[in-house]
N, C-alpha and C. Protein backbone atom coordinates (compact mmCIF):
# COMPACT_ATOMS: atom_id res chain seq x y z
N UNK A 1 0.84 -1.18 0.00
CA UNK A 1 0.00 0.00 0.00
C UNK A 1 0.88 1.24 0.00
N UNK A 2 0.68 1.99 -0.20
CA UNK A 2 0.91 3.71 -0.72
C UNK A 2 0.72 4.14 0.97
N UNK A 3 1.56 5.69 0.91
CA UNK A 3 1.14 5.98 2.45
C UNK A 3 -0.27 6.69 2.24
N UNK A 4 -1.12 6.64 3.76
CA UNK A 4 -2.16 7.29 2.80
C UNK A 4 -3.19 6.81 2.21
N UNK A 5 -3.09 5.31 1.67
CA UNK A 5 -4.01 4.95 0.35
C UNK A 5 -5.05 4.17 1.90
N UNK A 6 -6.35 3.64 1.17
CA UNK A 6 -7.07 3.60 1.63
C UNK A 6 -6.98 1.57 1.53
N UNK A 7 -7.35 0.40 1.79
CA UNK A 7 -7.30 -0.79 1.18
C UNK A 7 -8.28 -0.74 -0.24
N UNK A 8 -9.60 0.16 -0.24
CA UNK A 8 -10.24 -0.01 -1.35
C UNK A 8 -9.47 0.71 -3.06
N UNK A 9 -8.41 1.68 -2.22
CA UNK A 9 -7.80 2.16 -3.60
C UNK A 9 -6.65 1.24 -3.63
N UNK A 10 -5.94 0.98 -3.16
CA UNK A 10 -4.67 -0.08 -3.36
C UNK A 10 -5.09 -1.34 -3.88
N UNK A 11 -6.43 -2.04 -3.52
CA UNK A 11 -6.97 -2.79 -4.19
C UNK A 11 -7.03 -2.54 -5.65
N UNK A 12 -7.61 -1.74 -5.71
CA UNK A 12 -8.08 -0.76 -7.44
C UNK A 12 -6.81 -0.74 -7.74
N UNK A 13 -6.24 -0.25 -7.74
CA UNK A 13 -4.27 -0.29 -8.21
C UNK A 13 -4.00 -1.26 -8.05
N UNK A 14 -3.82 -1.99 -7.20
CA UNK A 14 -3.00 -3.10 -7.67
C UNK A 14 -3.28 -3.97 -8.47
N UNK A 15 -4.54 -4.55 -8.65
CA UNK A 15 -5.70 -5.11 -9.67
C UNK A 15 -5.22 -4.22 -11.06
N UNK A 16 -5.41 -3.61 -11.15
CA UNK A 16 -5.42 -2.86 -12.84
C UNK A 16 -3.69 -2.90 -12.99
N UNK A 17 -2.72 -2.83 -11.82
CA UNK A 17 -1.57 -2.81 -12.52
C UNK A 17 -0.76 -4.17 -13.08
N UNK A 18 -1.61 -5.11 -11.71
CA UNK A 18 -1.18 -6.34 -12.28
C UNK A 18 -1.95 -7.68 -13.05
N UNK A 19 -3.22 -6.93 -13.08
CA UNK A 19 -3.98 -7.91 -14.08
C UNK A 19 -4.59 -7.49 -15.33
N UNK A 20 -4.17 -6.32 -15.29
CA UNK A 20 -5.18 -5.27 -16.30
C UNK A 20 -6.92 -4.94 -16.22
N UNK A 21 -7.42 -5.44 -14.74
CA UNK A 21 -8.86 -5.37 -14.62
C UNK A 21 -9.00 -3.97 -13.91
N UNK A 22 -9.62 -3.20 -14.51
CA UNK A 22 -10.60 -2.66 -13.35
C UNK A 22 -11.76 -2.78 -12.65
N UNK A 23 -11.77 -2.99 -11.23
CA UNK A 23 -13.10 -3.69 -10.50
C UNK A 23 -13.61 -2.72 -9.27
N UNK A 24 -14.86 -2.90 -9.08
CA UNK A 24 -15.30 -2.43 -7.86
C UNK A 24 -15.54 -3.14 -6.75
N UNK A 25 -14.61 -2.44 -5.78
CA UNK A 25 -14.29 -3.37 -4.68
C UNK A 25 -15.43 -3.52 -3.52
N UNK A 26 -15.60 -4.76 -3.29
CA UNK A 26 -16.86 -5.14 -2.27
C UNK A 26 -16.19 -5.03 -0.92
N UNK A 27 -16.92 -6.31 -0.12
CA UNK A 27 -16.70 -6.99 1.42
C UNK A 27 -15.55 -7.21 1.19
N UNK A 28 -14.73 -7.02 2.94
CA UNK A 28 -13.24 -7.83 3.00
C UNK A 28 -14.40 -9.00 2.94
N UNK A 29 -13.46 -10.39 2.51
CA UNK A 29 -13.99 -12.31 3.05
C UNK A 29 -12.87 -12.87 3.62
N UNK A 30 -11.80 -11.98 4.06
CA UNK A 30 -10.90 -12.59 5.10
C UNK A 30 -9.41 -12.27 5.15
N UNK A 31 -8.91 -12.77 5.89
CA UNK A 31 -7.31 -12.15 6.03
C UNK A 31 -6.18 -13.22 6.34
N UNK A 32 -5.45 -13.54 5.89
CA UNK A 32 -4.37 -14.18 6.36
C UNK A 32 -2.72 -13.19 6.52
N UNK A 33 -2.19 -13.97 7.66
CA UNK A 33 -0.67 -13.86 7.80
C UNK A 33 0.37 -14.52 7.22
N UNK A 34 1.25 -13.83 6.59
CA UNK A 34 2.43 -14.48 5.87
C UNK A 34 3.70 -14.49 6.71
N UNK A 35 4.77 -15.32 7.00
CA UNK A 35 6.02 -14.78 7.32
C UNK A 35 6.79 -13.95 6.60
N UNK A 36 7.41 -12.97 6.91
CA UNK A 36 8.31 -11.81 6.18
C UNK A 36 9.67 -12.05 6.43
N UNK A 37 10.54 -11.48 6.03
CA UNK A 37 11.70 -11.20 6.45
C UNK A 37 11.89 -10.30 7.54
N UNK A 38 10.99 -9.59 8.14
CA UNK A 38 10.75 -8.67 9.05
C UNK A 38 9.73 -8.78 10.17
N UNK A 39 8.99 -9.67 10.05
CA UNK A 39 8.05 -10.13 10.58
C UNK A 39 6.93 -11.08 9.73
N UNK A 40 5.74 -10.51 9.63
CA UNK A 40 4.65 -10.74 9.24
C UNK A 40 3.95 -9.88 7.97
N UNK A 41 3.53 -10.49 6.57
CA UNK A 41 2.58 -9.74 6.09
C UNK A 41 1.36 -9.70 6.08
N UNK A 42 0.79 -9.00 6.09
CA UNK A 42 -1.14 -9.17 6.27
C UNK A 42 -1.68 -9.17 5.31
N UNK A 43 -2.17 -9.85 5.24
CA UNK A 43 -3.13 -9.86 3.20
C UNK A 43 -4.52 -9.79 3.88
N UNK A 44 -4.80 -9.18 2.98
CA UNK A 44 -6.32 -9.13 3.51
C UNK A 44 -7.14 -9.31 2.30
N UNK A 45 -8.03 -10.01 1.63
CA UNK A 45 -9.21 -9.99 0.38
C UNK A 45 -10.42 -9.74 0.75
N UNK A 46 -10.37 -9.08 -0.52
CA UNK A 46 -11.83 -8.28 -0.92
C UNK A 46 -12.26 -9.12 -2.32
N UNK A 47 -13.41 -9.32 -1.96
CA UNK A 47 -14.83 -9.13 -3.02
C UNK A 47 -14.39 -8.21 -4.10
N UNK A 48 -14.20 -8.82 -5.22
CA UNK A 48 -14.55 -7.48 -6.55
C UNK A 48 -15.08 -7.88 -7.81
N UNK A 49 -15.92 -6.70 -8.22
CA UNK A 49 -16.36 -7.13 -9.52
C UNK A 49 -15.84 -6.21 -10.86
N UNK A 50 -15.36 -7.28 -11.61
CA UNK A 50 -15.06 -6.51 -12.84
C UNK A 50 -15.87 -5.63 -13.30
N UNK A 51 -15.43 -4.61 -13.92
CA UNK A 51 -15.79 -3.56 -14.52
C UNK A 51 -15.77 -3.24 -16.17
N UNK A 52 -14.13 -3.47 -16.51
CA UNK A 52 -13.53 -3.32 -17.86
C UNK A 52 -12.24 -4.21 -17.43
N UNK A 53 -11.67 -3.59 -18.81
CA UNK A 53 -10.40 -4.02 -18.92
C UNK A 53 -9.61 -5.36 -19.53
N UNK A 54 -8.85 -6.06 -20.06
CA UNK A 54 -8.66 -7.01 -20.73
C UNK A 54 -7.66 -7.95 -19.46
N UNK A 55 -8.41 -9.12 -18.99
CA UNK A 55 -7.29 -10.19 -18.23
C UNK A 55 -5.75 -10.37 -18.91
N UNK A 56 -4.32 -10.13 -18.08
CA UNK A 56 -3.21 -9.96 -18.59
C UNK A 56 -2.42 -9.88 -17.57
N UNK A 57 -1.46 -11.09 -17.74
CA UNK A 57 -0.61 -11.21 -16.49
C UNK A 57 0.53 -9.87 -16.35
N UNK A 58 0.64 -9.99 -15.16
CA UNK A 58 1.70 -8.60 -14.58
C UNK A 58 3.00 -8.91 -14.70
N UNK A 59 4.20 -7.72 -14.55
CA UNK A 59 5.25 -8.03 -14.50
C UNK A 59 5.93 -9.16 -13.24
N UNK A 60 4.90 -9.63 -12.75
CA UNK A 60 5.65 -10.60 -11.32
C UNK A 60 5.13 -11.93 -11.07
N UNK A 61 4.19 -11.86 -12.94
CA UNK A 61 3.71 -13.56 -12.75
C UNK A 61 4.13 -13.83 -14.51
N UNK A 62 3.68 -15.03 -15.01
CA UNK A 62 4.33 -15.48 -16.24
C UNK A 62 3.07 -15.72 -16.74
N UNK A 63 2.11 -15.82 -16.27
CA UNK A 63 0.64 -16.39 -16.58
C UNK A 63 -0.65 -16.14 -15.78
N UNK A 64 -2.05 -15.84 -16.24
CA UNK A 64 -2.91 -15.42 -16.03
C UNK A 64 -4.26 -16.26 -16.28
N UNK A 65 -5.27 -16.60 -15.24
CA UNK A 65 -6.19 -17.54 -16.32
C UNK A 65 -7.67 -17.64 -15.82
N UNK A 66 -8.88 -17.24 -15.81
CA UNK A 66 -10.01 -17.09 -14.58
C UNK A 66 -9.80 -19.20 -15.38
N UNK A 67 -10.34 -19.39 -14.15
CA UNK A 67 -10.61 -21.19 -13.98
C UNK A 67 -11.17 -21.56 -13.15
N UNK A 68 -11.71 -23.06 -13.26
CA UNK A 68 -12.79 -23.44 -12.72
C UNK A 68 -12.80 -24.26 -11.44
N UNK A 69 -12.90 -24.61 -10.48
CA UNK A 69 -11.92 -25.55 -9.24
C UNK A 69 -11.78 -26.46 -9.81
N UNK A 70 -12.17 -27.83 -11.03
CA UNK A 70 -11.65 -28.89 -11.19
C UNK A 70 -10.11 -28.48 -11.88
N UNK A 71 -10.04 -27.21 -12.49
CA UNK A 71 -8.48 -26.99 -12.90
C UNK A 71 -7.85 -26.31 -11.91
N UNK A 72 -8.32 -25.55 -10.43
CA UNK A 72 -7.56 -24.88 -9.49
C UNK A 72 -7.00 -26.01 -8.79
N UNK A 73 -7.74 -26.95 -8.90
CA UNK A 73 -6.93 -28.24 -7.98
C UNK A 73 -5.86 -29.02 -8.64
N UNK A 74 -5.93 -29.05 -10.10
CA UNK A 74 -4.70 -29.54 -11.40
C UNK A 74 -3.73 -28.54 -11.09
N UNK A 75 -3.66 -27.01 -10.68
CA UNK A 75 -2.19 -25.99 -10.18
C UNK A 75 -1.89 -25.70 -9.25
N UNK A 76 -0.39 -25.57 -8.97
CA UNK A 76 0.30 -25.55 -8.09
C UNK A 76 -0.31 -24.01 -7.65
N UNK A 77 -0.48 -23.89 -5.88
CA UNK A 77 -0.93 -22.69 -5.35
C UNK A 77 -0.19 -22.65 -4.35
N UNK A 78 -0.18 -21.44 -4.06
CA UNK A 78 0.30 -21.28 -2.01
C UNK A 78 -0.01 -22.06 -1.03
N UNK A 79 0.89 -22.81 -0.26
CA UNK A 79 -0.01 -23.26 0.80
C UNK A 79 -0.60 -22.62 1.44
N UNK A 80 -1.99 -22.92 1.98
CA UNK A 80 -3.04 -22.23 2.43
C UNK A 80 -3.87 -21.62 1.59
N UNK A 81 -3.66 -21.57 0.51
CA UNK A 81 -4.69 -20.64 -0.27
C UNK A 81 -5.90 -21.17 -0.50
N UNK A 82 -5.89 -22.67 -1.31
CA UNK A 82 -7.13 -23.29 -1.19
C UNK A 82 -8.07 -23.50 0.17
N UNK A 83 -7.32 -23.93 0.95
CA UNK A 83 -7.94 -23.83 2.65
C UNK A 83 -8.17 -22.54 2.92
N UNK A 84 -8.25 -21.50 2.76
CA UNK A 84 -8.57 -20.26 3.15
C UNK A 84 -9.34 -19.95 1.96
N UNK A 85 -9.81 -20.01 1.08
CA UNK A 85 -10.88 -19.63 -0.05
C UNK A 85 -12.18 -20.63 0.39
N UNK A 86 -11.94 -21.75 0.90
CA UNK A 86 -12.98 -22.33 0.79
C UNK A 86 -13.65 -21.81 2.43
N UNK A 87 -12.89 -21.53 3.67
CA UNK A 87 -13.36 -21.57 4.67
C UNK A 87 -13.74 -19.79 4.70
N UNK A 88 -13.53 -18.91 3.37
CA UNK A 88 -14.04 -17.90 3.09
C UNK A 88 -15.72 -17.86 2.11
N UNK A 89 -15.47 -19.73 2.03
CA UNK A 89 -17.03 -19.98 0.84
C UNK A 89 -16.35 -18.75 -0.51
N UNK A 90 -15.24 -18.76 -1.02
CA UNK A 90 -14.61 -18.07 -2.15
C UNK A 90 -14.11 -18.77 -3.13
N UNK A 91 -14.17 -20.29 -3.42
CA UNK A 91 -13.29 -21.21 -4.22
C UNK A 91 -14.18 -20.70 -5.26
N UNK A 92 -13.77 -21.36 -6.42
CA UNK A 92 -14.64 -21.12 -8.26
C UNK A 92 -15.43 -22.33 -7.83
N UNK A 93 -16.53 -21.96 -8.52
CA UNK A 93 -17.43 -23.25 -8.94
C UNK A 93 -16.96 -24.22 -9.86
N UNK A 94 -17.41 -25.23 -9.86
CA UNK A 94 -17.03 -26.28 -10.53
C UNK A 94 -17.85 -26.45 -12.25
């Protein structure tokens, strides 16, 4: 985040810089902790709905893809991510 920025605009930025979407941001559906080199990072997700814009991976991924859970479970993810989408009721439909 930006100093200053709000989570609903850093959301909006970071979304359009690294996926090319612009969305309007809903409900947080939950938060997890990461280890840092410094401590801890806090992620927190929000709800959003597209708006515009063309899906397009960012400079810090190689690939981009909306998918369905029988293919989220065929790719490699973060640990925890699937366990925390579903106990957010956030996984893709099948």
């Amino acid at each position: 985040m930006e100093a200053d920025e709000t989570d609903e605009a850093a959301v909006t930025r970071e979304l359009a810089e690294e996926t090319g979407l612009c969305v309007t941001v809903g409900r947080l559906v939950g938060h997890v902790e990461r280890p840092a080199t410094n401590g801890v990072f806090l992620i927190f997700d929000y709800e959003c709905q597209v708006t515009s814009g063309v899906l397009r991976a960012g400079d810090d991924a190689s690939d981009v893809a909306w998918v369905d859970r029988a293919t989220l479970d065929t790719l490699p993810t973060t640990d925890g991510l699937v366990e925390a989408l579903s106990e957010w009721n956030c996984l893709p439909r099948a």
